[in-house]
Each structure stands twice: as C-alpha cells, then as structure tokens.
N, C-alpha and C. Protein backbone atom coordinates (compact mmCIF):
# COMPACT_ATOMS: atom_id res chain seq x y z
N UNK A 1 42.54 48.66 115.11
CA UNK A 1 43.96 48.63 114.81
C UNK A 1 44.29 49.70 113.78
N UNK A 2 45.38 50.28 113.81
CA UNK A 2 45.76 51.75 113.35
C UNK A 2 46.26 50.71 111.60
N UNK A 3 46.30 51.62 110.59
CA UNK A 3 46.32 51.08 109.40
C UNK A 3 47.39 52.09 108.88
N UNK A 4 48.14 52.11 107.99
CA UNK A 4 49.07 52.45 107.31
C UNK A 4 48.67 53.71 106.49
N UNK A 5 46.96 53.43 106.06
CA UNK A 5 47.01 54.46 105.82
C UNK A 5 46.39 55.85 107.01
N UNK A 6 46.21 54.87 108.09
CA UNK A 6 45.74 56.19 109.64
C UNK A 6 46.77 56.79 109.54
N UNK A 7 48.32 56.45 109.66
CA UNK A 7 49.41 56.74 109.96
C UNK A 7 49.59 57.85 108.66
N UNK A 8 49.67 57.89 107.74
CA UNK A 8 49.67 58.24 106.64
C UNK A 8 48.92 59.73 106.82
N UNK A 9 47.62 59.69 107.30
CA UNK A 9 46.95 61.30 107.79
C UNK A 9 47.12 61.05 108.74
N UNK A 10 47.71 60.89 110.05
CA UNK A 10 48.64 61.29 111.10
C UNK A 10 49.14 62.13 110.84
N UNK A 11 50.16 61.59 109.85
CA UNK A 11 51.42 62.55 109.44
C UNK A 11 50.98 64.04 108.56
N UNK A 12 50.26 63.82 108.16
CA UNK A 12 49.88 64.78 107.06
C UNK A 12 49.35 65.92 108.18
N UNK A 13 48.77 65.37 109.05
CA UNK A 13 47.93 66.28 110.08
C UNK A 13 49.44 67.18 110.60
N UNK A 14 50.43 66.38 110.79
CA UNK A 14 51.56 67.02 111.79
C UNK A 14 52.37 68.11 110.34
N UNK A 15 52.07 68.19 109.43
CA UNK A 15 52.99 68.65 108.51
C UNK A 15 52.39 69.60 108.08
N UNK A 16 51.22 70.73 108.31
CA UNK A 16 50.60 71.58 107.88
C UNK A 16 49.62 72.36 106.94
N UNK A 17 50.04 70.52 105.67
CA UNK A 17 49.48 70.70 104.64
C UNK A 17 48.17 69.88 104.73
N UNK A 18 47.61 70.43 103.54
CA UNK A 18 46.17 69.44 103.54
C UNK A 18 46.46 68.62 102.58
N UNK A 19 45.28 67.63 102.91
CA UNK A 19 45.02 66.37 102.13
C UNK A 19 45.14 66.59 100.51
N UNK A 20 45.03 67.04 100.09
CA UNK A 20 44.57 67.26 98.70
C UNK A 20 46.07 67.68 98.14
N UNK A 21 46.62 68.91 99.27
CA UNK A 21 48.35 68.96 98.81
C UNK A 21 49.27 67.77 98.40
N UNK A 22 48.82 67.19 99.66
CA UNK A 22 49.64 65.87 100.14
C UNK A 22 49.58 65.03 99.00
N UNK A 23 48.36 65.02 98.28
CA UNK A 23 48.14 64.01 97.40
C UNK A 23 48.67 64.38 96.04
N UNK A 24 48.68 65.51 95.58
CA UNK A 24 49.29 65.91 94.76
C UNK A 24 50.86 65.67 94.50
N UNK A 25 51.98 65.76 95.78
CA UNK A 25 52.54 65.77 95.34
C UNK A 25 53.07 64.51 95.44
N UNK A 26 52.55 63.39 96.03
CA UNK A 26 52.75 62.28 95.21
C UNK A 26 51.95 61.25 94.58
N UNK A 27 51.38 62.33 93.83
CA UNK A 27 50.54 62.08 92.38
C UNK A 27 49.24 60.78 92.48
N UNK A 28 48.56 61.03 93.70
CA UNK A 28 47.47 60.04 93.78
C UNK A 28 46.62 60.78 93.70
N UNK A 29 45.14 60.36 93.72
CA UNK A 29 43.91 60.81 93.80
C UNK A 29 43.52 61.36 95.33
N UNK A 30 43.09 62.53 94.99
CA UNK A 30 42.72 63.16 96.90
C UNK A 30 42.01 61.70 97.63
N UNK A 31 40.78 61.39 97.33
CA UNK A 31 40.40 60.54 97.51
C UNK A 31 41.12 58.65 98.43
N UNK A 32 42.09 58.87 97.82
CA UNK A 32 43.64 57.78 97.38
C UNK A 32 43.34 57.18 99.37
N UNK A 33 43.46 57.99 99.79
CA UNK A 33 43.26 57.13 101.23
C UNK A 33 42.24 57.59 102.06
N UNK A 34 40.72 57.61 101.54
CA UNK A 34 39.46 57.16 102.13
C UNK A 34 39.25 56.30 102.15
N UNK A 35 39.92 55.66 100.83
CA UNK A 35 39.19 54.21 99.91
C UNK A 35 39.65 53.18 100.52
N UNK A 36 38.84 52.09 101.09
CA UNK A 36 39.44 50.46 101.36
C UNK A 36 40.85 49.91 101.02
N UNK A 37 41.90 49.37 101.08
CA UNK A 37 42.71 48.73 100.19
C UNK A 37 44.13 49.41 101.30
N UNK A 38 45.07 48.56 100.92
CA UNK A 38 46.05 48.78 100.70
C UNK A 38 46.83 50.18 100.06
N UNK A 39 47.84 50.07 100.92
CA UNK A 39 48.95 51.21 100.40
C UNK A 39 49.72 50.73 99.45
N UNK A 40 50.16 51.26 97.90
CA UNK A 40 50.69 50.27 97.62
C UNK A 40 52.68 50.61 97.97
N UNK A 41 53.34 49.41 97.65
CA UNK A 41 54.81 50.09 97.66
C UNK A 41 55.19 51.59 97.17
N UNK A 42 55.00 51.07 95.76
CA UNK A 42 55.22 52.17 95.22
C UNK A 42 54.79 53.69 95.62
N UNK A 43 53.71 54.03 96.48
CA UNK A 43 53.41 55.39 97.14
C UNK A 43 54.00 55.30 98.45
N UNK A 44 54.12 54.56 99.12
CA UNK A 44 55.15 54.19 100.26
C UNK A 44 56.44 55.17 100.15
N UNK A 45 56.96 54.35 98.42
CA UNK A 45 58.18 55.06 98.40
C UNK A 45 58.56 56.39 98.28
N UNK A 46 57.30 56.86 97.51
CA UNK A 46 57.26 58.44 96.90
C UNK A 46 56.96 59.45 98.50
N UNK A 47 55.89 58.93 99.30
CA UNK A 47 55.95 59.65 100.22
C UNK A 47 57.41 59.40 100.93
N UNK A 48 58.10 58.24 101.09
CA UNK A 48 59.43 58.46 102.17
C UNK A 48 60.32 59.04 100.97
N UNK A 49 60.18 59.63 99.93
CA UNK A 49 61.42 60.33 98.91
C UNK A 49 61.05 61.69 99.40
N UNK A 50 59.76 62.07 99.32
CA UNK A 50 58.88 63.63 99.56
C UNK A 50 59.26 63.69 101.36
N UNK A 51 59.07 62.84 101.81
CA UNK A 51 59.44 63.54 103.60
C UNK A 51 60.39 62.59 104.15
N UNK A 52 61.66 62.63 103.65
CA UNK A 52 62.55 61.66 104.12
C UNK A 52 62.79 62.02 105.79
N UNK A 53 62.25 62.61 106.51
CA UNK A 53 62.03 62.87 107.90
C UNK A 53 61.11 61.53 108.43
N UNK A 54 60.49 61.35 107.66
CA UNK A 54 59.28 60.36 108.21
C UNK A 54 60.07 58.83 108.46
N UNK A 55 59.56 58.53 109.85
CA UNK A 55 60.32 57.12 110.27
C UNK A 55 59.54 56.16 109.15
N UNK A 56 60.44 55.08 108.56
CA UNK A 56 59.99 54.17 107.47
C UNK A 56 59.71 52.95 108.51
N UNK A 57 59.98 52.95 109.75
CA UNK A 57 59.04 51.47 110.54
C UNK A 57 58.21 52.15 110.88
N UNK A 58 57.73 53.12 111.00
CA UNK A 58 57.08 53.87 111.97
C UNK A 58 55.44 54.11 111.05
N UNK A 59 55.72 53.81 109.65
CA UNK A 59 54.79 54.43 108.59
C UNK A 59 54.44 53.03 108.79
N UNK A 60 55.20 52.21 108.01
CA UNK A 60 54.52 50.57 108.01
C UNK A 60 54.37 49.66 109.01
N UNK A 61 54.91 49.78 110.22
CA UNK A 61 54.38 48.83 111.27
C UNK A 61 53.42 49.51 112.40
N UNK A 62 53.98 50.99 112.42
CA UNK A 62 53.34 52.02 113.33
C UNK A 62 54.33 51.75 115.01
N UNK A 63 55.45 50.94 114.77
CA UNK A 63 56.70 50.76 115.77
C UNK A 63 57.53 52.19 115.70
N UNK A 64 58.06 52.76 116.60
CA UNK A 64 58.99 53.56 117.04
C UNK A 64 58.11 54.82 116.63
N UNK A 65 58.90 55.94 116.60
CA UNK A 65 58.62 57.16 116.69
C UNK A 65 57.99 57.54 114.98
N UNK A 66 57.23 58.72 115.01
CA UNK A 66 56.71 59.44 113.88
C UNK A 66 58.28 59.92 112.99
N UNK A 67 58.84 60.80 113.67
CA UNK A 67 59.79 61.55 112.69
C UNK A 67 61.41 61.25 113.23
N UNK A 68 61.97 61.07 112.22
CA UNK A 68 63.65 60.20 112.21
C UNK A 68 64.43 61.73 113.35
N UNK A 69 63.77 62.88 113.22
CA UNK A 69 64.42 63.79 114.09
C UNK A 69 63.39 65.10 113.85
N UNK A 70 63.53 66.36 115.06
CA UNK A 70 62.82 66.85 115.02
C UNK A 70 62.55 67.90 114.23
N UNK A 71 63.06 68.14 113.08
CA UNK A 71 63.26 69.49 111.96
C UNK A 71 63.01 68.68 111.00
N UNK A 72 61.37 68.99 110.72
CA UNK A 72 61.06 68.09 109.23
C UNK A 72 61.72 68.90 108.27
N UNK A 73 62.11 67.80 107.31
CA UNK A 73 62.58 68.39 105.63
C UNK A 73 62.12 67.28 104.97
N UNK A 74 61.53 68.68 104.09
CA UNK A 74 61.02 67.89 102.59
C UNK A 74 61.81 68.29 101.43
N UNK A 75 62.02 67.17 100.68
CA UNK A 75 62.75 67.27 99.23
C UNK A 75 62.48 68.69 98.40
N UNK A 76 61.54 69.20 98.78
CA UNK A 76 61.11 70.44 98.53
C UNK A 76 62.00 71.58 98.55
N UNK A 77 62.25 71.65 100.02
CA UNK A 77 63.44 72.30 100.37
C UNK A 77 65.03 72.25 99.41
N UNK A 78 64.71 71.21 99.64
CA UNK A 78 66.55 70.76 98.58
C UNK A 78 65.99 71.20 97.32
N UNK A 79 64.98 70.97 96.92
CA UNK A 79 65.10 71.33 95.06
C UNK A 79 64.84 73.36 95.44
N UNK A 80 64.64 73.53 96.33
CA UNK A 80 64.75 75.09 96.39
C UNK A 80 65.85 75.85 96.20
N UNK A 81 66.81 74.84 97.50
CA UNK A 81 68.28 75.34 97.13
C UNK A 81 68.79 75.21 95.87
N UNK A 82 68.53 74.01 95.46
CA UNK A 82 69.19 73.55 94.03
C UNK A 82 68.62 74.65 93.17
N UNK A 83 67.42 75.13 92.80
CA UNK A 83 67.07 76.33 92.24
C UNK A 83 68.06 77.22 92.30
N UNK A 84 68.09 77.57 93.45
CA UNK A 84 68.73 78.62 93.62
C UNK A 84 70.35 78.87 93.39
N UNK A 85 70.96 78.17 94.14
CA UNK A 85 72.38 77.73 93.37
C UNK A 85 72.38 77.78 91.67
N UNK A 86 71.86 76.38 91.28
CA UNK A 86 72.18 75.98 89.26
C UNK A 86 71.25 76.80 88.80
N UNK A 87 70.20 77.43 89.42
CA UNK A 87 68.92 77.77 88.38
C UNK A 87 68.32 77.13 87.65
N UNK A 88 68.00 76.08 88.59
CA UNK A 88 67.06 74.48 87.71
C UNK A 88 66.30 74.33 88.61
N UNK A 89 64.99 74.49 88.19
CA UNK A 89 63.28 74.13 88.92
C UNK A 89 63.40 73.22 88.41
N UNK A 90 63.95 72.23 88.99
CA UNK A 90 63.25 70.68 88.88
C UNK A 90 61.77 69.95 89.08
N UNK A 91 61.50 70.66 90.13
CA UNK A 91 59.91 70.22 90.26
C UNK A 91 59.17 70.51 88.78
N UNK A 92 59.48 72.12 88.83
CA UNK A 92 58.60 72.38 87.39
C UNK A 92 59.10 71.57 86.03
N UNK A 93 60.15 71.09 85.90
CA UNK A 93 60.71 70.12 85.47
C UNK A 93 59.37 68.81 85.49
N UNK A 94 59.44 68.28 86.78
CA UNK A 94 58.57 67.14 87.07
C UNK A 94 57.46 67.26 86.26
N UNK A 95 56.87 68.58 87.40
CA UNK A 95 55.86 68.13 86.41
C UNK A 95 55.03 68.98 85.03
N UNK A 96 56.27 69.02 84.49
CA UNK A 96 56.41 69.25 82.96
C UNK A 96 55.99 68.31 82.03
N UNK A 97 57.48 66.95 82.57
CA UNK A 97 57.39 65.75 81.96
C UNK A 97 56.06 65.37 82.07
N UNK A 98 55.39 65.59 83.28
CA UNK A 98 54.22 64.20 83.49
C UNK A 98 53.10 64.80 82.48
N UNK A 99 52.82 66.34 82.23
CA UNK A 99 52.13 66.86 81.23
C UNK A 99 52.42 66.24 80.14
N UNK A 100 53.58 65.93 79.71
CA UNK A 100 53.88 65.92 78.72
C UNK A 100 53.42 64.28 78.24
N UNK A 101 53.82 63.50 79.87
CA UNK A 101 53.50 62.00 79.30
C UNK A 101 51.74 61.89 79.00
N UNK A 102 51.00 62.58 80.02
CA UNK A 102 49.96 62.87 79.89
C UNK A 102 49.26 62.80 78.55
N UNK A 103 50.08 63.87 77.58
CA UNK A 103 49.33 64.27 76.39
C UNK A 103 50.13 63.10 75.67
N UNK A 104 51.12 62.70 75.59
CA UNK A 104 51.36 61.36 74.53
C UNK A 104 50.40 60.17 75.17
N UNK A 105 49.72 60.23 76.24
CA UNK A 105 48.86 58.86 76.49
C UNK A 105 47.57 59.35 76.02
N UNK A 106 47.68 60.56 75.81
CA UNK A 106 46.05 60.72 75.03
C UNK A 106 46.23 60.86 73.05
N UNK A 107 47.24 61.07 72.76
CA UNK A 107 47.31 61.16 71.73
C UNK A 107 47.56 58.93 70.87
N UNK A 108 48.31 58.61 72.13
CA UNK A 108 48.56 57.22 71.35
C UNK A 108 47.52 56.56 71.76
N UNK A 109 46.26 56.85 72.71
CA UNK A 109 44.63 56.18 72.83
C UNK A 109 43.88 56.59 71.60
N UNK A 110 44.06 58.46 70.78
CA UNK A 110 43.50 58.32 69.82
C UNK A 110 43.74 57.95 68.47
N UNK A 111 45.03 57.69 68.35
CA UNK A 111 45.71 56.85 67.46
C UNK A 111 45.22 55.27 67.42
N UNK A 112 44.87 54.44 68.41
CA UNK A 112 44.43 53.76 69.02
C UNK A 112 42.95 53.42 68.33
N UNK A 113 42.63 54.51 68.39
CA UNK A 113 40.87 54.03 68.34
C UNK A 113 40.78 54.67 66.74
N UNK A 114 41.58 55.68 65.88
CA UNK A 114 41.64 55.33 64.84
C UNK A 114 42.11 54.21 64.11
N UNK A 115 42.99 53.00 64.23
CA UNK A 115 43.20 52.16 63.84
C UNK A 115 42.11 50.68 64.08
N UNK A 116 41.53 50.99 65.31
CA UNK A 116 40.38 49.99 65.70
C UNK A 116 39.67 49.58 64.22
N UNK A 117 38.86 50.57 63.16
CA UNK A 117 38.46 50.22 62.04
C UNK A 117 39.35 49.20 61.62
N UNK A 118 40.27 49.68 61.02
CA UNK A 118 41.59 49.32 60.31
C UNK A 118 41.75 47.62 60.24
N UNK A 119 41.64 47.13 61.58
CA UNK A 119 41.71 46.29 62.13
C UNK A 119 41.05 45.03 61.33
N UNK A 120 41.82 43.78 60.98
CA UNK A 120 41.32 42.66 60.28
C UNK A 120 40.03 42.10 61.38
C-alpha cells in the first residue's frame, strides 16, 4: 500500500528537484522520509504552502489526481516576482530569521549550562 510519504517522492520525482532540495526547503532532514513514521501535519502543510499545485487529497489519501492543474507553481515563483516588483527577498529574509533563531537556541543552551552550577 502506497504511503504518504511514497507519494511525497512521487512528487518530488515529477518536479525536477532532488531530495535533499526538497528537504531543505521545507526545513527537514534529507533523511526525513527514508525513516519509518509518519508524516507529520505540520510538513504536510509546509510542502502544500511550497507547491500549492499539489492535490491536498491526492498527497494524503493518494485519491484523485497528482497536480490541482497542469503548470506547476511554486511559492518560489511569487516571492520572485515580489522581489522584483518591492525589492524584498523574502526567502533570504526566511532564512535569515531561522539563522538567527538558530544562534539564540545555541546561545540560551549555553546560558543554560552556565547556570546548571548555580543551581540549588
């Protein structure tokens, strides 16, 4: 029986990019669907925000067709135009922030483990 995440590199197969792209840009581990388990919602959602082309029964039940119509677009595209129009890279935007949350989750772990002494 086909699994959510078969469907999942189905799609990836039909879209040109590789695995490792794919995973990047919605921020899982390449790895993220070799592994046993469940898809969770939450990457569900990020991939149907990243390829709003992609049929949403079609990902989770594997009912009706692969793509909502035949000219894939990815959000990609739109933040290109939007570049181009306002002159706002949003992506680089993206993932700016996530650098950024990045280094405050390593700075408040070593804050963290300096206070561990401290500790009654």
């Amino acid at each position: 029986m086909e699994t959510v995440k078969d469907r999942i590199i189905q799609f990836i197969g039909t879209q040109g990019i590789s695995n490792r792209k794919f995973c990047i840009e919605i921020s899982v581990s390449h790895t993220y669907f070799s592994v046993k388990g469940a898809v969770s919602s939450d990457i569900l959602v990020k991939i149907l925000t990243m390829y709003p082309n992609i049929n949403a029964d079609w990902l989770v039940t594997g009912r009706g067709k692969m793509l909502l119509n035949n000219e894939p677009e990815k959000v990609e595209n739109v933040l290109n135009e939007e570049r181009e129009i306002y002159g706002i890279d949003y992506k680089q935007k993206y993932f700016s922030c996530i650098e950024r949350s990045n280094e405050l989750l390593e700075e408040n772990y070593r804050l963290t483990q300096k206070l561990q002494p401290i500790k009654p």
